[in-house]
C-alpha atoms as a PDB file:
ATOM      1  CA  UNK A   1       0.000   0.000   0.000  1.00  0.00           C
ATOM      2  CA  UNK A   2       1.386   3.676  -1.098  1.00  0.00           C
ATOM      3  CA  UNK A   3      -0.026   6.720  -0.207  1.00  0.00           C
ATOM      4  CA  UNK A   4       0.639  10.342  -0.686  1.00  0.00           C
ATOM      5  CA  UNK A   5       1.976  12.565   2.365  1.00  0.00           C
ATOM      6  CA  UNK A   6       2.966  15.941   1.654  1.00  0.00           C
ATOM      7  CA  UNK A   7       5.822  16.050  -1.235  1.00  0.00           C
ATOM      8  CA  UNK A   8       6.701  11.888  -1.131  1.00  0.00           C
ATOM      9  CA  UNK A   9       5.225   8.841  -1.142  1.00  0.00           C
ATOM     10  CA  UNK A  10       4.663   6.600   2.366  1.00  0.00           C
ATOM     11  CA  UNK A  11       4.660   2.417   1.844  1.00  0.00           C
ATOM     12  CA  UNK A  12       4.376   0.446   3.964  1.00  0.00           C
ATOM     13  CA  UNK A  13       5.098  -3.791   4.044  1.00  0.00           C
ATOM     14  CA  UNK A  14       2.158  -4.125   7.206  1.00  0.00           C
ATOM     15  CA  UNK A  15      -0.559  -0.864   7.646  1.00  0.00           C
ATOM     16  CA  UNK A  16      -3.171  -1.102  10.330  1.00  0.00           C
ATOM     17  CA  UNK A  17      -5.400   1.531  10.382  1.00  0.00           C
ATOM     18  CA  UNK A  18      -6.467   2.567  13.984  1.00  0.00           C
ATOM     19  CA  UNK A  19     -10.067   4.142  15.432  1.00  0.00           C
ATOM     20  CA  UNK A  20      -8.071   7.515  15.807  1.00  0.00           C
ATOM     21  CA  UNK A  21      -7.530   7.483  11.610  1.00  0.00           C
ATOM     22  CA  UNK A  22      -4.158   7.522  12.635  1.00  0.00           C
ATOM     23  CA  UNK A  23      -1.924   4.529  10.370  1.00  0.00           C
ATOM     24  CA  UNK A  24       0.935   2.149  12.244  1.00  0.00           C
ATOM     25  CA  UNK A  25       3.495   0.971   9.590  1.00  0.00           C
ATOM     26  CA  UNK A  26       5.812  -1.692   9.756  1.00  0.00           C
ATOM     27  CA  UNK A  27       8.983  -2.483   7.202  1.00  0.00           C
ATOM     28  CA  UNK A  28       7.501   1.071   5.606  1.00  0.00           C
ATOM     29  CA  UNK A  29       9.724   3.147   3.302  1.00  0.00           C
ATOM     30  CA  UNK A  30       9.400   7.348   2.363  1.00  0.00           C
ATOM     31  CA  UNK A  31      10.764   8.383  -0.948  1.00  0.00           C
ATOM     32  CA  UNK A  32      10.294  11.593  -2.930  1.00  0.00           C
ATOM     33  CA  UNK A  33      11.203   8.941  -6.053  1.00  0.00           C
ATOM     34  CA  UNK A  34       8.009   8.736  -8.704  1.00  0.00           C
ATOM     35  CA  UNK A  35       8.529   4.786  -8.833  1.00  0.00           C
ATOM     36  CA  UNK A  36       6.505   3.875  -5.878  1.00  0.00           C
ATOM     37  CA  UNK A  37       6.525   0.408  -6.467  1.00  0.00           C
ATOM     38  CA  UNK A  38      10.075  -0.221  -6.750  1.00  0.00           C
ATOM     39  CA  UNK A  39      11.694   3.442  -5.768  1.00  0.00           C
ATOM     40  CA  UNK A  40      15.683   4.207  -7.127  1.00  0.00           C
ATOM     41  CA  UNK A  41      15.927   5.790  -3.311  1.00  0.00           C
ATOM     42  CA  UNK A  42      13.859   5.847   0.049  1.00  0.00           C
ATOM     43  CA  UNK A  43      14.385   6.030   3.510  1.00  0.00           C
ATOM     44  CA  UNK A  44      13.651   2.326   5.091  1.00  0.00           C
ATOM     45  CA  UNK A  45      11.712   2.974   8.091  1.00  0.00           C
ATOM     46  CA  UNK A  46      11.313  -0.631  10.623  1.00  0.00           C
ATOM     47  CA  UNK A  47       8.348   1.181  12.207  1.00  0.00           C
ATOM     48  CA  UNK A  48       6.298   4.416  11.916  1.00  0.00           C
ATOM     49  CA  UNK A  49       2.816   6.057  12.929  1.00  0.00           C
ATOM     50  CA  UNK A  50       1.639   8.264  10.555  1.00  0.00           C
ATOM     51  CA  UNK A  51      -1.328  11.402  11.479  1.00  0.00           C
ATOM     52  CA  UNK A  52      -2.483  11.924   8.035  1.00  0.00           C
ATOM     53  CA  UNK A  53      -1.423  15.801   7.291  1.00  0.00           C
ATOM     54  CA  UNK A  54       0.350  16.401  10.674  1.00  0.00           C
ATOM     55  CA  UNK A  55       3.507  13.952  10.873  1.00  0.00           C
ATOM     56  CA  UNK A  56       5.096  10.703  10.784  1.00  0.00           C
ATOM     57  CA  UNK A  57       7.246   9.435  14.168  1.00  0.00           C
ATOM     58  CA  UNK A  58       9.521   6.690  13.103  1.00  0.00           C
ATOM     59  CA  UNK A  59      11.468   4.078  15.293  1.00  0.00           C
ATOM     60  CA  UNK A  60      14.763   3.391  14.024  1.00  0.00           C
ATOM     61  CA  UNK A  61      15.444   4.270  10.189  1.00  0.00           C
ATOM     62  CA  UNK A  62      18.050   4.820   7.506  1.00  0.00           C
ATOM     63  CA  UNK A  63      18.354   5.557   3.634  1.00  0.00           C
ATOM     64  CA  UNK A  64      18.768   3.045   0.769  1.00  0.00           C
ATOM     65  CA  UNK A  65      19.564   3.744  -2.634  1.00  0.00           C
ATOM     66  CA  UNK A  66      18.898   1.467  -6.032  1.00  0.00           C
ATOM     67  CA  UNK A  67      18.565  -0.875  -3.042  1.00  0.00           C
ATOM     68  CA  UNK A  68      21.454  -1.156  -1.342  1.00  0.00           C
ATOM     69  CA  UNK A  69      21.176   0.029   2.726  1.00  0.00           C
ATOM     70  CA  UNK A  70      23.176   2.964   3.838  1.00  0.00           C
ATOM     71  CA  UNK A  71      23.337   2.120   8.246  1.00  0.00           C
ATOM     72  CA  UNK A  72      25.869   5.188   8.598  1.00  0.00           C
ATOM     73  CA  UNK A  73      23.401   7.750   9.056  1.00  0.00           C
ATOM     74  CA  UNK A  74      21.127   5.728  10.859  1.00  0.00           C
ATOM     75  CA  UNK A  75      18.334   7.553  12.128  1.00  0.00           C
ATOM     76  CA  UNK A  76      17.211   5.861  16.036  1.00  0.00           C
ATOM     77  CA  UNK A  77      13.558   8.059  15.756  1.00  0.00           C
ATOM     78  CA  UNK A  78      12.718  10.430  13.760  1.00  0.00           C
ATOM     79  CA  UNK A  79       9.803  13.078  13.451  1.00  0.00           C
ATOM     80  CA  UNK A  80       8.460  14.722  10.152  1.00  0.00           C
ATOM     81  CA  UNK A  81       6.301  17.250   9.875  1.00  0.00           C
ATOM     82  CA  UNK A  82       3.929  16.639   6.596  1.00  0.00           C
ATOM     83  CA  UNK A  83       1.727  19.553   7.035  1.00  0.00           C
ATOM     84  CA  UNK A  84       1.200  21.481   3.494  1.00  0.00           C
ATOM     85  CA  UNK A  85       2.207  25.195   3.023  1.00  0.00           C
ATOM     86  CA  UNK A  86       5.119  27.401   3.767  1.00  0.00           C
ATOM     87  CA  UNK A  87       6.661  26.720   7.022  1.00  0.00           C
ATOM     88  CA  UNK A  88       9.408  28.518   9.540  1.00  0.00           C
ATOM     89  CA  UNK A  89      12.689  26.201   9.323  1.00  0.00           C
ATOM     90  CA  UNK A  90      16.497  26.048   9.255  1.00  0.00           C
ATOM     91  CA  UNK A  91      18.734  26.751   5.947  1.00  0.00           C
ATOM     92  CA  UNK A  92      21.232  24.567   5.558  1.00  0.00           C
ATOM     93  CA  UNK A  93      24.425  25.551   5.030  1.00  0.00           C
ATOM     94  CA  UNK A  94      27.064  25.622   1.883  1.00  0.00           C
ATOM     95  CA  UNK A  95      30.756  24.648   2.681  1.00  0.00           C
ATOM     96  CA  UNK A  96      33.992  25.095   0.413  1.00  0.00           C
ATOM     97  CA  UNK A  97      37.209  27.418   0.057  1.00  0.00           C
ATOM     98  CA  UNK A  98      38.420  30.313  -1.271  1.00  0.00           C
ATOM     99  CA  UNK A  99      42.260  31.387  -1.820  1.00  0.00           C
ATOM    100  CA  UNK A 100      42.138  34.331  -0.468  1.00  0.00           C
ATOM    101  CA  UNK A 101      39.254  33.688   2.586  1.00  0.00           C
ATOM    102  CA  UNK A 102      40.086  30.015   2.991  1.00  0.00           C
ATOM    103  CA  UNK A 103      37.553  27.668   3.971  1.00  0.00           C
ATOM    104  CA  UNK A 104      33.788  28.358   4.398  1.00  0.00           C
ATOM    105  CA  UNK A 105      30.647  27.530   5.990  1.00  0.00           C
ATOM    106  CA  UNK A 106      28.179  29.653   4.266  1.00  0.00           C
ATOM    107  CA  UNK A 107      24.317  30.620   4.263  1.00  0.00           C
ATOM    108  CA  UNK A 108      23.331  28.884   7.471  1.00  0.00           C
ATOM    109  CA  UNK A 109      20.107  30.364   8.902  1.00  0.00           C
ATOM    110  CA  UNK A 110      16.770  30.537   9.896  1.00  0.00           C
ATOM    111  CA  UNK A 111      13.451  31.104   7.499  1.00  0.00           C
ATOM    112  CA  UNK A 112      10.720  32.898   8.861  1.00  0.00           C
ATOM    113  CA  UNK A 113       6.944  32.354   7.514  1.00  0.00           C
ATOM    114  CA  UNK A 114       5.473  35.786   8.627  1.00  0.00           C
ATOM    115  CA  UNK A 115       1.968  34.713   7.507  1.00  0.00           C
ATOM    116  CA  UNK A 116       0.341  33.877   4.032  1.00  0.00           C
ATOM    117  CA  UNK A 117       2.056  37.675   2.865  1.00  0.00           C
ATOM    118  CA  UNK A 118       5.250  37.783   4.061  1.00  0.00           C
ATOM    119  CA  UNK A 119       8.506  35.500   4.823  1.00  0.00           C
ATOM    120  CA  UNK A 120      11.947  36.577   6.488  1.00  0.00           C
ATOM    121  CA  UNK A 121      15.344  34.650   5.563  1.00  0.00           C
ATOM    122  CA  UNK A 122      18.310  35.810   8.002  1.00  0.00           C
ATOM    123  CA  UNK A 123      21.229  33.960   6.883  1.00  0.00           C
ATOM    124  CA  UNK A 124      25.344  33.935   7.559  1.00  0.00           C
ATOM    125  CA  UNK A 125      28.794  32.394   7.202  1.00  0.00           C
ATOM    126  CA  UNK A 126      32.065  32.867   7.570  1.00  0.00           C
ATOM    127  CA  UNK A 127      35.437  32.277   7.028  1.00  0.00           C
ATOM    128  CA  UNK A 128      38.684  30.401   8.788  1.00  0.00           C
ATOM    129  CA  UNK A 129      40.776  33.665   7.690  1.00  0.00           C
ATOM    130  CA  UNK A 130      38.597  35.920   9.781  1.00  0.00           C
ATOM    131  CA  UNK A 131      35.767  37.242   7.081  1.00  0.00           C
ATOM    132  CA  UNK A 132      32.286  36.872   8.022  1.00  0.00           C
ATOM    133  CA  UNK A 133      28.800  37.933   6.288  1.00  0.00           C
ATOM    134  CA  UNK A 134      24.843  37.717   6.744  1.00  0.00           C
ATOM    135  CA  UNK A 135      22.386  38.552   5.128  1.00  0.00           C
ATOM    136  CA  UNK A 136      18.909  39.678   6.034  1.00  0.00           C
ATOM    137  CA  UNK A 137      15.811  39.574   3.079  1.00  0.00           C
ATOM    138  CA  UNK A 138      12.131  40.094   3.987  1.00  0.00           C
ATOM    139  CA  UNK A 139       9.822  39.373   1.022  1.00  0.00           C
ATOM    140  CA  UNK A 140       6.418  40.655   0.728  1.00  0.00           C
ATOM    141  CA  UNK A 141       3.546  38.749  -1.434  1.00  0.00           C
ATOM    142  CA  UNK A 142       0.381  40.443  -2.826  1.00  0.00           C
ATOM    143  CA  UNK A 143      -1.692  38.414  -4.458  1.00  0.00           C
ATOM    144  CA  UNK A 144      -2.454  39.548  -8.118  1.00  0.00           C
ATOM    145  CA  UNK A 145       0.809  41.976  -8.518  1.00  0.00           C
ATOM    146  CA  UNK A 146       3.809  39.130  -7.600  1.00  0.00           C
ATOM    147  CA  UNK A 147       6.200  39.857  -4.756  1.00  0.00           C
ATOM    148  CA  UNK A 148       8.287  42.878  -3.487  1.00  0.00           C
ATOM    149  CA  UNK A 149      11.964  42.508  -1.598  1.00  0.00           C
ATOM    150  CA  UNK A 150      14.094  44.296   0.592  1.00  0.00           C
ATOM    151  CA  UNK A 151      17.535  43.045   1.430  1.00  0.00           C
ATOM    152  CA  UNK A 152      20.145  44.236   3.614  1.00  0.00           C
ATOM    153  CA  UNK A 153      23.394  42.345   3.473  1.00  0.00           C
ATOM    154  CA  UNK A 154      26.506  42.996   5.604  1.00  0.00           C
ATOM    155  CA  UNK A 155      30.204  41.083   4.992  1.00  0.00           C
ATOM    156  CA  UNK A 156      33.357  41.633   6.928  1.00  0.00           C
ATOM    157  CA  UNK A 157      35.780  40.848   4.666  1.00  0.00           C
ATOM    158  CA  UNK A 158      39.219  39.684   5.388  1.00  0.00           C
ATOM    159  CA  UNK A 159      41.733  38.420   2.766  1.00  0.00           C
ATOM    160  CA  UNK A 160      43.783  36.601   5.109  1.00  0.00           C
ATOM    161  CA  UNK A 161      47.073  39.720   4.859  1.00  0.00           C
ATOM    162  CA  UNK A 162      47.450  41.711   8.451  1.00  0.00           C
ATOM    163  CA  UNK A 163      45.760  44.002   8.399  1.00  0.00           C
ATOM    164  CA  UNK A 164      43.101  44.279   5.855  1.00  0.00           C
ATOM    165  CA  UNK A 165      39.936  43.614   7.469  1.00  0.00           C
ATOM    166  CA  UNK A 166      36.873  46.499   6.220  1.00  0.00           C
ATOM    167  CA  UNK A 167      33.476  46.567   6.304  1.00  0.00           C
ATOM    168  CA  UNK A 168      31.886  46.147   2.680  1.00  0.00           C
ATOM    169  CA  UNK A 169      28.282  46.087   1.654  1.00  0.00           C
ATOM    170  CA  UNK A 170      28.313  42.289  -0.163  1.00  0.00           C
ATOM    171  CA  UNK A 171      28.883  41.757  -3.457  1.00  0.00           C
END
């Protein structure tokens, strides 16, 4: 049995629906893959509950893909929100290096769902040679005429030379 919860697909091997409308799943598996039947990646789930448009709680879980098991990042429980619409949540970050900054861990923050009008991103990084930056953008929708912006960005850059650190507006 498959069924559609928020943006994936939820299978499970045993379903038992409960008086509450609430489903227990055992041997279940959550992809975002279109092949429901026999999916190229999903998370392998040994038991779940599912409250249809609220969440899934999971025991112990991990990720297979084009079915072969992945136990590193074993998940012991998990909990997933399914609920539909925007939601308040954490960015993940980017990570890399530069020459002249070295290395990076960049636009880490927080997302902000001010309503069904208006969402704040506050975001940040920095450096290991001393630069830093964030970022602050608070978008406004309106429903026939699209969406308005205002962004205020601030980087303290520092090339890694004695000396040269200055305040910039970002690039």
């Amino acid at each position: 049995m498959a069924t559609q919860q928020g943006d994936g697909w939820l299978a499970g091997g045993s379903v038992k629906k409960m008086p509450d409308n609430t489903f227990n799943i055992e041997h279940g598996k959550y992809t975002t893959c279109d092949h429901t039947d026999c999916p190229h990646f999903y998370l392998a789930m040994t038991k779940a509950k599912v409250i249809p448009g609220k969440k899934v709680i999971t025991g112990p879980a991990y990720l297979v893909m084009e079915d072969v098991p992945i136990y590193f990042p074993c998940i012991p429980e998990g909990f997933f929100p399914i609920n539909m619409g925007p939601k308040s949540g954490l960015l993940m970050p980017t990570y890399g290096e530069e020459s002249l900054k070295g290395f990076f861990l960049r636009d880490l923050g927080y997302y902000f769902t001010l309503g069904d009008y208006a969402d704040l991103a506050l975001r940040g990084g920095f450096y290991t040679l001393g630069s830093w930056g964030g970022l602050g953008r608070l978008a406004l929708h309106q429903a026939l005429q699209g969406q308005r912006q205002l962004q205020h960005p601030v980087l303290q850059r520092q090339d890694g030379r004695k000396g040269r650190a200055r305040l910039h507006p970002a690039e």
